[in-house]
C-alpha atoms as a PDB file:
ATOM      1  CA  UNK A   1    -116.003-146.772-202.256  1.00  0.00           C
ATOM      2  CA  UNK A   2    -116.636-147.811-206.125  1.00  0.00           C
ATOM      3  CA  UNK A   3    -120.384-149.673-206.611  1.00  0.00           C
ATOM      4  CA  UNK A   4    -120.704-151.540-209.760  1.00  0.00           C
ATOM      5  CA  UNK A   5    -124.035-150.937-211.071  1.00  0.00           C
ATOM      6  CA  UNK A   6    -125.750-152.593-213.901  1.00  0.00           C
ATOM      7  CA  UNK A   7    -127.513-149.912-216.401  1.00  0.00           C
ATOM      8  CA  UNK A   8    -129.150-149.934-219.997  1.00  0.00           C
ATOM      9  CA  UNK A   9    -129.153-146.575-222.619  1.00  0.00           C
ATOM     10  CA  UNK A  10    -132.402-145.862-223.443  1.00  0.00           C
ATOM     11  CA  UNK A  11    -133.289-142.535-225.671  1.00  0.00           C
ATOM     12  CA  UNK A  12    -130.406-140.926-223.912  1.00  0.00           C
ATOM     13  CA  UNK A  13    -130.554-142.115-220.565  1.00  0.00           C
ATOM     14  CA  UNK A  14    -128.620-144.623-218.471  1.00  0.00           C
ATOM     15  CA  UNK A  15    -131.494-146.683-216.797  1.00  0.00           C
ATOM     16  CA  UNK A  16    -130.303-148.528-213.784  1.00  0.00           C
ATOM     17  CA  UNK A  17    -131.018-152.342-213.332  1.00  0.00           C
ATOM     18  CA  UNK A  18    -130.159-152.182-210.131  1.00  0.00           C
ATOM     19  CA  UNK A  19    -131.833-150.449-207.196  1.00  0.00           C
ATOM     20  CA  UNK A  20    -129.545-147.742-205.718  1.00  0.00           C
ATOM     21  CA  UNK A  21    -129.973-144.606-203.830  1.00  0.00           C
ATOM     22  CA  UNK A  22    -127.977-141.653-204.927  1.00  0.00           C
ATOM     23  CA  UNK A  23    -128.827-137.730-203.571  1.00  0.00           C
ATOM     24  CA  UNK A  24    -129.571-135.793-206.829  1.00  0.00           C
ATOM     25  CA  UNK A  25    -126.726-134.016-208.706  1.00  0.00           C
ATOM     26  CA  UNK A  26    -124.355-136.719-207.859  1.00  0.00           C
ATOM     27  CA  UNK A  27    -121.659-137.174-210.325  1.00  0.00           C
ATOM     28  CA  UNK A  28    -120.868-140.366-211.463  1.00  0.00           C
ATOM     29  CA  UNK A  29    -118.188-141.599-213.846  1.00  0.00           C
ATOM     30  CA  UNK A  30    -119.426-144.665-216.177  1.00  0.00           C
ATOM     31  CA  UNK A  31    -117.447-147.381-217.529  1.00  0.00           C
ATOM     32  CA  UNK A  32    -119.291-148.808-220.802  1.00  0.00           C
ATOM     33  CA  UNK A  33    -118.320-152.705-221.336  1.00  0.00           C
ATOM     34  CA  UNK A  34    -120.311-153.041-224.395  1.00  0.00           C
ATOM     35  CA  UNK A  35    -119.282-154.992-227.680  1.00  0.00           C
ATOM     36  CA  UNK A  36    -121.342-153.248-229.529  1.00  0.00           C
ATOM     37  CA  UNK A  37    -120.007-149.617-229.158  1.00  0.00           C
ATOM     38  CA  UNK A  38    -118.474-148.196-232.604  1.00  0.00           C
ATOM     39  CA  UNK A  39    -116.725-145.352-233.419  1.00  0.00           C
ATOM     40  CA  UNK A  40    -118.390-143.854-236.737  1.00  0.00           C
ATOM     41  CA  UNK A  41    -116.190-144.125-239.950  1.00  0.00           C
ATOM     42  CA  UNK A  42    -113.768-141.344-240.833  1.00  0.00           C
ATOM     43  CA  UNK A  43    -114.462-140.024-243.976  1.00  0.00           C
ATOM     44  CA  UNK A  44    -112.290-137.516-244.356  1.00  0.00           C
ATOM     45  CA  UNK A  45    -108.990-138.716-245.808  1.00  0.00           C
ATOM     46  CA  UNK A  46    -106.362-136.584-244.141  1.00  0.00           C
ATOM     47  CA  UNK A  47    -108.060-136.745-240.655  1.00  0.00           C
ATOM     48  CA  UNK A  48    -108.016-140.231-241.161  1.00  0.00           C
ATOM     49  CA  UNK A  49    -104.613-139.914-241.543  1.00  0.00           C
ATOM     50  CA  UNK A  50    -103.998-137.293-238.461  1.00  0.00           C
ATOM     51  CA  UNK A  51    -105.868-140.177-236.519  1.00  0.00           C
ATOM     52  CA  UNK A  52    -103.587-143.311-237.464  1.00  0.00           C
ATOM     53  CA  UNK A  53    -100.768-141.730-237.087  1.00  0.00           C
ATOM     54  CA  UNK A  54    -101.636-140.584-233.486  1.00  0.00           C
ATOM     55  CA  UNK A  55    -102.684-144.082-232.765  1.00  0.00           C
ATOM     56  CA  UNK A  56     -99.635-145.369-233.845  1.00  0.00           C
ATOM     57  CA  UNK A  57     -97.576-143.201-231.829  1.00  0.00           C
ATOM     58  CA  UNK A  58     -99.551-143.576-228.843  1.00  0.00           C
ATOM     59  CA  UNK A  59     -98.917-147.723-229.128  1.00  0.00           C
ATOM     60  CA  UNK A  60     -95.429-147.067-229.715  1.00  0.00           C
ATOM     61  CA  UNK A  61     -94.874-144.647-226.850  1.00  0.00           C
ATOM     62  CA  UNK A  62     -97.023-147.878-224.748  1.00  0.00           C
ATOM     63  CA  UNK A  63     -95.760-150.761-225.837  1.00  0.00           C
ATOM     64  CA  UNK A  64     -96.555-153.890-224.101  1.00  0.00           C
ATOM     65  CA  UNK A  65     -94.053-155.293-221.595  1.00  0.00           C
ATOM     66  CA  UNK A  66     -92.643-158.846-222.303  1.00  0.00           C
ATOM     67  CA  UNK A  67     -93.852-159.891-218.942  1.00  0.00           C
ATOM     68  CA  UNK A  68     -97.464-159.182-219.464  1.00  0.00           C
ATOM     69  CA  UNK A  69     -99.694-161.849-218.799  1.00  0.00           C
ATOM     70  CA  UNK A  70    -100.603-164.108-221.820  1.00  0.00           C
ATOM     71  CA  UNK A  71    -104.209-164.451-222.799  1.00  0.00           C
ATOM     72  CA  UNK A  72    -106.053-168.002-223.254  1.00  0.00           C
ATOM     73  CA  UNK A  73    -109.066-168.230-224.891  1.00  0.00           C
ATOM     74  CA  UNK A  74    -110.358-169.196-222.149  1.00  0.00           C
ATOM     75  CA  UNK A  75    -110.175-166.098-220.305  1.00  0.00           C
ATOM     76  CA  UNK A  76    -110.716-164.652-223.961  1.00  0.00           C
ATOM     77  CA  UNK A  77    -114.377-166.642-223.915  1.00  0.00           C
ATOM     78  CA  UNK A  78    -114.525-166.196-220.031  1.00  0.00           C
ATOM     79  CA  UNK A  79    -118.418-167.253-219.592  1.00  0.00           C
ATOM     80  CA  UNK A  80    -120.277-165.177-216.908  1.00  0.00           C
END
């Protein structure tokens, strides 16, 4: 069964902020919910180009239904 954990990187490691028992070697699969994660620039002028027009494929190939749920700022600015 899935455990949220609560962890900080720190000079390459994921340090846990929560106390929890795992054998060693176990794989785990991480989910980062961070603001503050950005992808570096792309310099390069044609892969930048490669890159947006994957993107925009990909969003046309998944477009979002009509009945999806509307966002509020509320649940926009949900405060925890």
């Amino acid at each position: 069964m899935p455990q949220a954990l609560k962890a900080i990187y720190r000079n390459g490691a994921f340090i846990l902020q929560t106390a929890f028992e795992l054998p060693e070697g176990t794989e785990v699969e991480l989910l980062v919910q961070s603001p503050q994660i950005v992808s570096p620039p792309i310099s390069d002028l044609e892969t930048k180009r490669q890159f947006l027009k994957s993107l925009t494929e990909r969003m046309q190939r998944n477009p979002i239904p009509l009945n999806a749920p509307q966002f509020t700022r509320e649940t926009l600015h949900e405060r925890r």
